[in-house]
N, C-alpha and C. Protein backbone atom coordinates (compact mmCIF):
# COMPACT_ATOMS: atom_id res chain seq x y z
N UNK A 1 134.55 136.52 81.64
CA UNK A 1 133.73 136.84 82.79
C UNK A 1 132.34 137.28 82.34
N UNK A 2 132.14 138.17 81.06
CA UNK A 2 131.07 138.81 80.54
C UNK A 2 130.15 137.48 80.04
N UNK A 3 130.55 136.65 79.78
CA UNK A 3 130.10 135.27 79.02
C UNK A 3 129.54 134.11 80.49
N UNK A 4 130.13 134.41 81.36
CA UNK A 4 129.54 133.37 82.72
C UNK A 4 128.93 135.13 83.67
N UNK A 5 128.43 135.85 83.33
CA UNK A 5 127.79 136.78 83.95
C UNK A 5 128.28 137.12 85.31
N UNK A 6 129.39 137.58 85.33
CA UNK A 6 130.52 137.67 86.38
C UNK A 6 130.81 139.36 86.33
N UNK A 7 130.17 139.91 87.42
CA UNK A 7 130.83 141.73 87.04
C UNK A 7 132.06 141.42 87.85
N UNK A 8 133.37 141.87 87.13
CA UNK A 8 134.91 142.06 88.10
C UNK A 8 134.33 143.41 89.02
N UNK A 9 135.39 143.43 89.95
CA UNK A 9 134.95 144.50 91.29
C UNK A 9 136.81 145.07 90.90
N UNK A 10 137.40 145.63 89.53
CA UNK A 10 138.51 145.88 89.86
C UNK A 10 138.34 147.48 88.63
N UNK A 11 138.74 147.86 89.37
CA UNK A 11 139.38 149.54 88.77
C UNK A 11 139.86 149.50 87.68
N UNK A 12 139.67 150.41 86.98
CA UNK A 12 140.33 150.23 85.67
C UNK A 12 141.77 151.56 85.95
N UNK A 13 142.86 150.76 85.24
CA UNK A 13 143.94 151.58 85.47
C UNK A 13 143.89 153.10 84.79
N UNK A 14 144.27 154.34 85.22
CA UNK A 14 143.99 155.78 85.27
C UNK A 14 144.34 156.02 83.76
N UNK A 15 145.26 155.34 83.01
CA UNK A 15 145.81 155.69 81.58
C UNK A 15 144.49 155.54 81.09
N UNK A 16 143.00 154.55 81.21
CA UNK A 16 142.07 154.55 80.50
C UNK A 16 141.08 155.55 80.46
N UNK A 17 140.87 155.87 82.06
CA UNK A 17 139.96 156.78 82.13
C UNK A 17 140.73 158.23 81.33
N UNK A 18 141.74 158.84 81.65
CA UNK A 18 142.10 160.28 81.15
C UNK A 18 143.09 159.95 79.69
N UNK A 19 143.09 158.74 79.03
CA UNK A 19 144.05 158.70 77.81
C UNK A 19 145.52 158.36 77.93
N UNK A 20 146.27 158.10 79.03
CA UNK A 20 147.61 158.40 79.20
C UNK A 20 147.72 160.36 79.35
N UNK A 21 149.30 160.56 78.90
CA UNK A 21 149.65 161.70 79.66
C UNK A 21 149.41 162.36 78.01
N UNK A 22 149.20 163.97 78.89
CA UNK A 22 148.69 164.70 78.22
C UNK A 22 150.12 165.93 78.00
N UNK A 23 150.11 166.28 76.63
CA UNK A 23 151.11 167.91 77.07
C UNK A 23 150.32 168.89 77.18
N UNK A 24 151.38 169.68 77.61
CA UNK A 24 150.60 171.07 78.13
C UNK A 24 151.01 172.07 77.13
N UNK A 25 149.54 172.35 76.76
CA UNK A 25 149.35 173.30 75.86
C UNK A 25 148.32 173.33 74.53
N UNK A 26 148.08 171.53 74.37
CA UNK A 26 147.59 171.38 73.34
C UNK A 26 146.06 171.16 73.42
N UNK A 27 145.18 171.99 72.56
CA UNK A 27 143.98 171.63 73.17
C UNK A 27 143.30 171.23 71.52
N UNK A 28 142.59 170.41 72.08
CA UNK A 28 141.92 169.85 71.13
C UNK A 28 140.42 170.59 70.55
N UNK A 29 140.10 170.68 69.18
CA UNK A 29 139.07 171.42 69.01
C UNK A 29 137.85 170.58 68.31
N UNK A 30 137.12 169.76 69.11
CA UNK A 30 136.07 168.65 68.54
C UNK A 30 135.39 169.14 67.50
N UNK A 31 134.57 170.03 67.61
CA UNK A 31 133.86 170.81 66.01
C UNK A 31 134.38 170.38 65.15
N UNK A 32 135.68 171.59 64.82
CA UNK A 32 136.81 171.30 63.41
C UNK A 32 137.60 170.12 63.56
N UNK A 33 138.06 168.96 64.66
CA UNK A 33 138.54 167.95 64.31
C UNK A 33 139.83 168.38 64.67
N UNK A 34 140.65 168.65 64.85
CA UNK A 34 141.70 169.30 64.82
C UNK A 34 142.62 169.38 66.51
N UNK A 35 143.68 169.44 66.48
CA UNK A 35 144.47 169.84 67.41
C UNK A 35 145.42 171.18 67.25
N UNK A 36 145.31 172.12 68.09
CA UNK A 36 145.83 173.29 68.11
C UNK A 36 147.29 173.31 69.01
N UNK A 37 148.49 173.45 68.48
CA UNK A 37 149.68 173.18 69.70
C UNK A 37 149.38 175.10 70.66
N UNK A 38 150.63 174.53 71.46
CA UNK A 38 150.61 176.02 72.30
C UNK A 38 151.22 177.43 71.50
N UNK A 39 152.05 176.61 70.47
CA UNK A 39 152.24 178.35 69.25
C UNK A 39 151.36 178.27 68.63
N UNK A 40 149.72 178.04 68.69
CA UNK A 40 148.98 178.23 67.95
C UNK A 40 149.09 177.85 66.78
N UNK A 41 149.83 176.73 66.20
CA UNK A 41 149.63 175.78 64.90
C UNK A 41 148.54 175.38 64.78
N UNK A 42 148.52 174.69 63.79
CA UNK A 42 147.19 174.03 63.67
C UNK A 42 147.73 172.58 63.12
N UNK A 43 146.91 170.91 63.44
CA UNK A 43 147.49 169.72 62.79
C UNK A 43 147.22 169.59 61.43
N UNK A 44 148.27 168.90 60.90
CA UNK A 44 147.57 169.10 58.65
C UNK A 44 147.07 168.04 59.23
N UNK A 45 146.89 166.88 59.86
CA UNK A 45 146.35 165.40 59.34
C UNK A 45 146.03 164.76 60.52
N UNK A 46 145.13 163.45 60.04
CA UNK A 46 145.00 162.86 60.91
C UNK A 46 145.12 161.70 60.79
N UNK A 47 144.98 160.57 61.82
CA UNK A 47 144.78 159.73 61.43
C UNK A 47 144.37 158.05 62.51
N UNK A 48 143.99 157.34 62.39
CA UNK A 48 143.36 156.74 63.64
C UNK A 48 144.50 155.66 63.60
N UNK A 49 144.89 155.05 65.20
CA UNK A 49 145.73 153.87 64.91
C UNK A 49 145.08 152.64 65.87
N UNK A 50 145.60 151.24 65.85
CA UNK A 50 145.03 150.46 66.77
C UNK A 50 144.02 149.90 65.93
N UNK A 51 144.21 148.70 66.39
CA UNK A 51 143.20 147.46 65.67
C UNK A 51 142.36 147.16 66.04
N UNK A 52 141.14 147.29 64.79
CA UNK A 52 139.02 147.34 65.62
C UNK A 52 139.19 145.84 65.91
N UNK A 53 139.76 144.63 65.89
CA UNK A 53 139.51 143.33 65.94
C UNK A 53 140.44 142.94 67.00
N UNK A 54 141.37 143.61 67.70
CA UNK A 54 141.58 143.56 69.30
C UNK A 54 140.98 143.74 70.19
N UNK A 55 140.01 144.64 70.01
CA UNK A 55 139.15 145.09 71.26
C UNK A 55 139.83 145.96 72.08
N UNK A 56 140.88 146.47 71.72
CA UNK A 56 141.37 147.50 72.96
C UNK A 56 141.22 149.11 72.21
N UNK A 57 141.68 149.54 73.14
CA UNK A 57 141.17 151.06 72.56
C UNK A 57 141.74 151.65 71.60
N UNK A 58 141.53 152.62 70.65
CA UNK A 58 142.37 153.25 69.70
C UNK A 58 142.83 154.40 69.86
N UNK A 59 143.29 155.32 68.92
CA UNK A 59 143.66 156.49 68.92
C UNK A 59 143.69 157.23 67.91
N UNK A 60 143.65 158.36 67.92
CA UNK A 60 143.61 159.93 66.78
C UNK A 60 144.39 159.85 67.34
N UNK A 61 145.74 160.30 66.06
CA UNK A 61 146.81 160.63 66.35
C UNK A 61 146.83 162.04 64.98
N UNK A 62 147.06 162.76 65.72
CA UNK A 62 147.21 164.34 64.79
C UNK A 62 148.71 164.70 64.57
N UNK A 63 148.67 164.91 63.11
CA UNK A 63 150.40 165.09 62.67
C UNK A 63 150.31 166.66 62.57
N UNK A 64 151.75 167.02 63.10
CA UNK A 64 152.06 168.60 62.34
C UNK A 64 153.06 169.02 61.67
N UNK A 65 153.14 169.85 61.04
CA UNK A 65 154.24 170.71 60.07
C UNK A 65 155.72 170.50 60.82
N UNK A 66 156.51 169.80 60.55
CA UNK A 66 157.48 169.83 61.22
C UNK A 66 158.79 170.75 60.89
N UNK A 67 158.34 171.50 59.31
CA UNK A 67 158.85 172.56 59.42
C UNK A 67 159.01 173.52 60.12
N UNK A 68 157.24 173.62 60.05
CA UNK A 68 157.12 175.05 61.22
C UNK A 68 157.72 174.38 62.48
N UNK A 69 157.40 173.56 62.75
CA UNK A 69 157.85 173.32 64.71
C UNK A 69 159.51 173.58 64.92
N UNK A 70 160.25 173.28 63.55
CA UNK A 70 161.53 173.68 63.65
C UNK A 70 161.92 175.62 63.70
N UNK A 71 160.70 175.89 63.18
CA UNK A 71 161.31 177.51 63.30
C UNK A 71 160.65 177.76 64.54
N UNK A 72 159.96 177.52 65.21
CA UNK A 72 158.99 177.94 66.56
C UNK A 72 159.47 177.90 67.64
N UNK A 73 159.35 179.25 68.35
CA UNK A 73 160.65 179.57 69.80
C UNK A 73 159.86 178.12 70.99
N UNK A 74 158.91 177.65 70.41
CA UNK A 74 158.79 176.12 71.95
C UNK A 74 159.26 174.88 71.40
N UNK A 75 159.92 175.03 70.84
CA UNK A 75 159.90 173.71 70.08
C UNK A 75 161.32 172.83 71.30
N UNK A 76 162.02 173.80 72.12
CA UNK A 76 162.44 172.85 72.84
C UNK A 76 161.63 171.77 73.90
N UNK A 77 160.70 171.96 74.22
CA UNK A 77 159.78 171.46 74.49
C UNK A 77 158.99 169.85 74.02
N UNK A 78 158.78 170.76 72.79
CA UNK A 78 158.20 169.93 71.91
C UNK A 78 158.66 169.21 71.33
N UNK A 79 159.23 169.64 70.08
CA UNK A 79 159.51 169.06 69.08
C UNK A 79 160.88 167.85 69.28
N UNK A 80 161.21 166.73 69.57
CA UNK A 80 162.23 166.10 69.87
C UNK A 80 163.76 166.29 68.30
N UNK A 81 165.32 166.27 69.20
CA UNK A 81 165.73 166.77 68.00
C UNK A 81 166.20 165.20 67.32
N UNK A 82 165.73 165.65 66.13
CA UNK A 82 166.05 164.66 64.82
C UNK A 82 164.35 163.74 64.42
N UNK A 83 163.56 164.21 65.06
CA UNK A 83 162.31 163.32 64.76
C UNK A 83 161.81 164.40 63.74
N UNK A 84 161.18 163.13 62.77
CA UNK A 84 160.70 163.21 61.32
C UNK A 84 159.26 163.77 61.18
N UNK A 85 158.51 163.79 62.47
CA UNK A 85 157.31 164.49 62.44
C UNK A 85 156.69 164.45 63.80
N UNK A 86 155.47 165.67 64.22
CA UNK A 86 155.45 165.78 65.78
C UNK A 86 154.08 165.05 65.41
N UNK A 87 153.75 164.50 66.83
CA UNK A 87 152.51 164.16 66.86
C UNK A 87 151.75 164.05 68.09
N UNK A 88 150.24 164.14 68.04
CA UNK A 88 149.97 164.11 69.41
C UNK A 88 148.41 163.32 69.53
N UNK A 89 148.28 162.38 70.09
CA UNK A 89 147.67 161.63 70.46
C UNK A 89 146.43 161.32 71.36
N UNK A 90 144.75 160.88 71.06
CA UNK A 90 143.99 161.39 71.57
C UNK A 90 143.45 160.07 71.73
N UNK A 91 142.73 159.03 72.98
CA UNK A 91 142.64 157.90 72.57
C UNK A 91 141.30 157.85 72.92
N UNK A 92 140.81 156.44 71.89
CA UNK A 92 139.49 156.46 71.99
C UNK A 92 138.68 155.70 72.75
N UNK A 93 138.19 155.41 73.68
CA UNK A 93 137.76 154.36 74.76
C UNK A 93 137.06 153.61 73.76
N UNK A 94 137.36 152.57 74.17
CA UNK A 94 136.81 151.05 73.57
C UNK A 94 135.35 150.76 74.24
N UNK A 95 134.15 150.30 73.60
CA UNK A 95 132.85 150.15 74.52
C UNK A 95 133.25 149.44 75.34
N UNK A 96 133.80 147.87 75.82
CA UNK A 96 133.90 147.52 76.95
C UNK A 96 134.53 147.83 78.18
N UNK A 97 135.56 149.18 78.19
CA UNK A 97 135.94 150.16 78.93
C UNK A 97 134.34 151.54 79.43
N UNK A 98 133.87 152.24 78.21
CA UNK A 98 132.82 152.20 78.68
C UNK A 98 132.33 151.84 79.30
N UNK A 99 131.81 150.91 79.41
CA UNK A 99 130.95 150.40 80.05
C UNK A 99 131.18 150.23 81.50
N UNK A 100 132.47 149.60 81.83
CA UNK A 100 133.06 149.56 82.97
C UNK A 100 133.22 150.87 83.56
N UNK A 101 133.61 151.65 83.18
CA UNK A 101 133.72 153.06 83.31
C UNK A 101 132.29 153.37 84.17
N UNK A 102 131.07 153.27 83.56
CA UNK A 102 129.87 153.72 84.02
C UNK A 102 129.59 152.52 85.17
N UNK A 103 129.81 151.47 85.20
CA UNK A 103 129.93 150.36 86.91
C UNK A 103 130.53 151.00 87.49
N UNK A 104 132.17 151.42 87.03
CA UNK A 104 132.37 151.57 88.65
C UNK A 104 131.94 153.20 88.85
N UNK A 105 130.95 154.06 88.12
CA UNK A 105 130.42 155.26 88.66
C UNK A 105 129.16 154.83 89.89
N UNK A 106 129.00 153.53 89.85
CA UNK A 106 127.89 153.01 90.14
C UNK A 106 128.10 152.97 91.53
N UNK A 107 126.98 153.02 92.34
CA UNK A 107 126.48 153.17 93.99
C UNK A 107 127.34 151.14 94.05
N UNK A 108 126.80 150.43 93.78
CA UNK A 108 127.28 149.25 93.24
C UNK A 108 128.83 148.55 93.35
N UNK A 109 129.12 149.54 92.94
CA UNK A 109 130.98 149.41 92.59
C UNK A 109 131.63 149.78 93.68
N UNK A 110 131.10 150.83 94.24
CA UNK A 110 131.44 151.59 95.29
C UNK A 110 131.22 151.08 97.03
N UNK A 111 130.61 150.04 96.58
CA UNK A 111 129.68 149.20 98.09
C UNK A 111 130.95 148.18 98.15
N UNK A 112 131.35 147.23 96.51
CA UNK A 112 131.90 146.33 96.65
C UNK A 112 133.22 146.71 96.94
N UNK A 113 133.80 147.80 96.09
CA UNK A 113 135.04 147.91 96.35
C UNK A 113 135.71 148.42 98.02
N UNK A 114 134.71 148.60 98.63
CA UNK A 114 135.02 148.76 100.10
C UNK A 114 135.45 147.64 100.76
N UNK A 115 134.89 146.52 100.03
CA UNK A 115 134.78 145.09 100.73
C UNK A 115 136.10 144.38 100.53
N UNK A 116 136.16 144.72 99.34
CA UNK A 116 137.60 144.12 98.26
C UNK A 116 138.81 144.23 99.22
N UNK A 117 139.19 144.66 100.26
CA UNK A 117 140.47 144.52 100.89
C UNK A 117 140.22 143.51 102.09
N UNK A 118 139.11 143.73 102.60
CA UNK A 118 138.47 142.16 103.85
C UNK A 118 138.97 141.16 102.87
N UNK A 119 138.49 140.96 101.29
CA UNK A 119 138.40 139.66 100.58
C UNK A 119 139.74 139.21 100.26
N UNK A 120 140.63 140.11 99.92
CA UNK A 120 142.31 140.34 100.05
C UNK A 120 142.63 139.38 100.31
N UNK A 121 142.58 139.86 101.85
CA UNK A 121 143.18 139.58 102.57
C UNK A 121 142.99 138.31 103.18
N UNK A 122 142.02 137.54 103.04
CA UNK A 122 141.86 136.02 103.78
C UNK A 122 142.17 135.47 102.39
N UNK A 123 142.51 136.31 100.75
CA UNK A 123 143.04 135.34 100.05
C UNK A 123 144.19 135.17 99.86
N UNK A 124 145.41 136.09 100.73
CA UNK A 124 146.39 136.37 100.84
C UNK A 124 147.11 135.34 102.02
N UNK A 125 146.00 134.92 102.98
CA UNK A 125 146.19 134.37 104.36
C UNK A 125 145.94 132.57 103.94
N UNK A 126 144.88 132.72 102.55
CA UNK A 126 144.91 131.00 102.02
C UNK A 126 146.21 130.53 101.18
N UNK A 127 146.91 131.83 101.06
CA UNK A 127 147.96 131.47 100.08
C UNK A 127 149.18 131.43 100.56
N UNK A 128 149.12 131.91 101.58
CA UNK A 128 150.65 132.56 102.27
C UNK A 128 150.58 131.52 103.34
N UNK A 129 148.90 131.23 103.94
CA UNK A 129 149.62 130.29 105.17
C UNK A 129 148.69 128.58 104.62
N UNK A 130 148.51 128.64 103.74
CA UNK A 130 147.35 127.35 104.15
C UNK A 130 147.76 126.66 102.58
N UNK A 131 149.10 126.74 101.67
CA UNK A 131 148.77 126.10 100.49
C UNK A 131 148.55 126.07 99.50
N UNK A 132 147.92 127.45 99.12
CA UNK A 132 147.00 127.97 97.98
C UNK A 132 147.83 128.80 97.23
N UNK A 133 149.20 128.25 97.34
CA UNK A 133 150.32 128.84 96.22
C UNK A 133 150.52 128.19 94.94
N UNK A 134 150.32 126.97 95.14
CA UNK A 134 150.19 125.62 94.10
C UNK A 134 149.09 124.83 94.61
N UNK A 135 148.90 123.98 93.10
CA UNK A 135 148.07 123.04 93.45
C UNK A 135 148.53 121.79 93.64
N UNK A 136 148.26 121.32 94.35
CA UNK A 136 148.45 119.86 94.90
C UNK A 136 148.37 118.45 94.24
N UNK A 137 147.19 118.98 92.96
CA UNK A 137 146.75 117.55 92.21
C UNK A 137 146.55 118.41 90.98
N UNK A 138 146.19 117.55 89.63
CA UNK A 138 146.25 118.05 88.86
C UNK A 138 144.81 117.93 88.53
N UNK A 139 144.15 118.59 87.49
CA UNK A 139 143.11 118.99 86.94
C UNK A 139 142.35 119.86 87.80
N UNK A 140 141.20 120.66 86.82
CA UNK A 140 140.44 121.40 87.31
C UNK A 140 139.52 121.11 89.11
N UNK A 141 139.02 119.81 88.62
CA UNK A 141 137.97 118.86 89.78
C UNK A 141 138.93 118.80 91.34
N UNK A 142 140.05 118.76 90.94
CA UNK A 142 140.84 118.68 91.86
C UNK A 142 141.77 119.40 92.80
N UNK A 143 141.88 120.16 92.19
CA UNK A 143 141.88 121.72 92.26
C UNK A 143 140.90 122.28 93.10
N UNK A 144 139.93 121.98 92.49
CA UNK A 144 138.24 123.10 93.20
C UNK A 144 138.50 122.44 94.36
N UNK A 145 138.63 121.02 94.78
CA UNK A 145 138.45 120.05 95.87
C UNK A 145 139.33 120.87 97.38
N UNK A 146 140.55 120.93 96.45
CA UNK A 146 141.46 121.70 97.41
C UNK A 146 141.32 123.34 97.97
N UNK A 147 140.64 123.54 97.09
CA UNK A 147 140.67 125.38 97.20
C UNK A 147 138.90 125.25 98.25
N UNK A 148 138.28 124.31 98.17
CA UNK A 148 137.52 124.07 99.02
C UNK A 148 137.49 123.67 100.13
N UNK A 149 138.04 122.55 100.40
CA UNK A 149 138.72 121.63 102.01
C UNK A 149 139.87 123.28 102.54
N UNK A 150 140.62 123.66 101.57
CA UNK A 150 141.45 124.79 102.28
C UNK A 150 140.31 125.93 103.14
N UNK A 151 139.65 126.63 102.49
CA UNK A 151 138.82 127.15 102.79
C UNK A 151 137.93 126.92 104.47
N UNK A 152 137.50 125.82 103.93
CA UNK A 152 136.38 124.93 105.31
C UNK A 152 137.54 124.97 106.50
N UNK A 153 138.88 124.31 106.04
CA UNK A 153 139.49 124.49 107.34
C UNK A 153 139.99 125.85 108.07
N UNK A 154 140.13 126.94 107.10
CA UNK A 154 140.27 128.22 107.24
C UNK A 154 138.99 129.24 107.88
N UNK A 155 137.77 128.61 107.49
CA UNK A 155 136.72 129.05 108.59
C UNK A 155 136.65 128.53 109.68
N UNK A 156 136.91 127.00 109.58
CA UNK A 156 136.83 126.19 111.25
C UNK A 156 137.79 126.92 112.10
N UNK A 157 138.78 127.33 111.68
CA UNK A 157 140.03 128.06 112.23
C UNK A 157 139.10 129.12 112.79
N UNK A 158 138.90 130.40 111.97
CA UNK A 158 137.68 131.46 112.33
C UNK A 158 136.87 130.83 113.52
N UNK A 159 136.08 129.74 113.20
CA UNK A 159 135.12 129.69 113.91
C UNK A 159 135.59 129.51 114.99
N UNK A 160 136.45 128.64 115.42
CA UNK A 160 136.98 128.22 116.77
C UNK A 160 137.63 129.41 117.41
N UNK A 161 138.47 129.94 117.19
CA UNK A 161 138.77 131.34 117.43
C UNK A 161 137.30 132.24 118.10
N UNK A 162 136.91 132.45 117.54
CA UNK A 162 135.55 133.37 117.66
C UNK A 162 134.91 132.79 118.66
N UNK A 163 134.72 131.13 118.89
CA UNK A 163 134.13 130.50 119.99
C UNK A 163 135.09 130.77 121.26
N UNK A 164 136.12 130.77 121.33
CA UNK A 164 137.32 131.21 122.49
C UNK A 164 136.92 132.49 122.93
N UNK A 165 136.80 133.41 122.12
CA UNK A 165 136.66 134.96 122.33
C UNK A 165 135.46 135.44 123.35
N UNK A 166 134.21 134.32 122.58
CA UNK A 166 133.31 134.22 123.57
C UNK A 166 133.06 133.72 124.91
N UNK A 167 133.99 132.86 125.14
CA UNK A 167 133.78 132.30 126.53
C UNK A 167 134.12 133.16 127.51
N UNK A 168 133.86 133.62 128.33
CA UNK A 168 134.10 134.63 129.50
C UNK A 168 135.52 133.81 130.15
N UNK A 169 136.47 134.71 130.78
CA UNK A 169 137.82 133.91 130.86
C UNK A 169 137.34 133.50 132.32
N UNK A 170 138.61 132.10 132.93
CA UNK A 170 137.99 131.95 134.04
C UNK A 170 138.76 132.43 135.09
C-alpha cells in the first residue's frame, strides 16, 4: 500500500500500541536499563529478541535470578512451577507501526474512520447480496470489470430508490 501511496484507514490492534499484557508490579527503569520485579529484585540480563529483517516489532526481554524468585514470598504469582528462568518482556515498536501510530493520532484518521462503517457496509451489501463473494471470471481485468458493473448496478439501485422517495405520493 506504502509503494502505490495508499494510507489504510484501519486501527492498529491494542497489543501494539501498549506491548501486549503487562504484570503488575514490574516497573521498568529506562536510565539504568533494567527491570525491577515487585520484591524489589533487580534483572541480571538482557537481551533483545525478534528479527530486524521481518519488519515486525521486537523485544527486551529481561532475565532474573531464579534462585532468588524461588525463595521470594510472591513468587506464587510469578514465578511458574518448574520453569528454568523468569522473564519479562518489553516490546519495541517497529518504525512502520510508528508511524501509523502518529496517522491515526491525526485530525485525518479520525474524519475517515467515522466514515469506515457507511463504507462497510455497502461492501458487505455487494457481497452478501449482489455477487461479490467470488469472482465470476478469471484474471485481474476481469475481475475489476465485475466489481465495477456490480457497483453501477448497486448505485442505479440507490438512485432509483432515492428518485421514488422524492416523488410526492399520489
Amino acid at each position: 500500500m506504502k509503494s502505490k501511496e495508499i494510507q489504510p484507514v484501519v486501527p492498529l490492534n491494542p497489543v501494539v500500541h501498549n506491548g501486549g499484557q503487562k504484570q503488575e508490579g514490574f516497573e521498568y527503569n529506562k536510565d539504568a536499563d533494567f527491570v525491577i520485579c515487585p520484591a524489589g529484585e533487580h534483572s541480571i540480563r538482557k537481551a533483545i529478541q525478534g528479527s530486524k529483517k521481518s519488519g515486525g516489532s521486537r523485544s527486551l526481554v529481561f532475565y532474573f535470578d531464579t534462585e532468588k524468585c524461588k525463595s521470594c514470598p510472591l513468587r506464587d504469582g510469578c514465578l511458574k512451577p518448574g520453569a528454568k528462568s523468569k522473564t519479562y518482556s518489553i516490546r519495541i515498536i517497529a518504525e512502520h507501526y510508528k508511524e501509523h501510530i502518529d496517522f491515526e493520532n491525526s485530525d485525518t484518521f479520525k474524519a475517515r474512520i467515522r466514515r469506515r462503517p457507511i463504507i462497510e457496509h455497502k461492501n458487505a451489501e455487494l457481497k452478501r447480496y449482489h455477487g461479490m463473494t467470488r469472482a465470476k471470471y478469471r484474471g485481474l481485468f476481469r475481475m475489476r470489470m465485475q466489481a465495477v458493473l456490480t457497483a453501477f448496478v448497486v448505485n442505479a439501485k440507490r438512485m432509483v430508490k432515492l428518485i421514488e422517495q422524492m416523488q410526492p405520493a399520489s
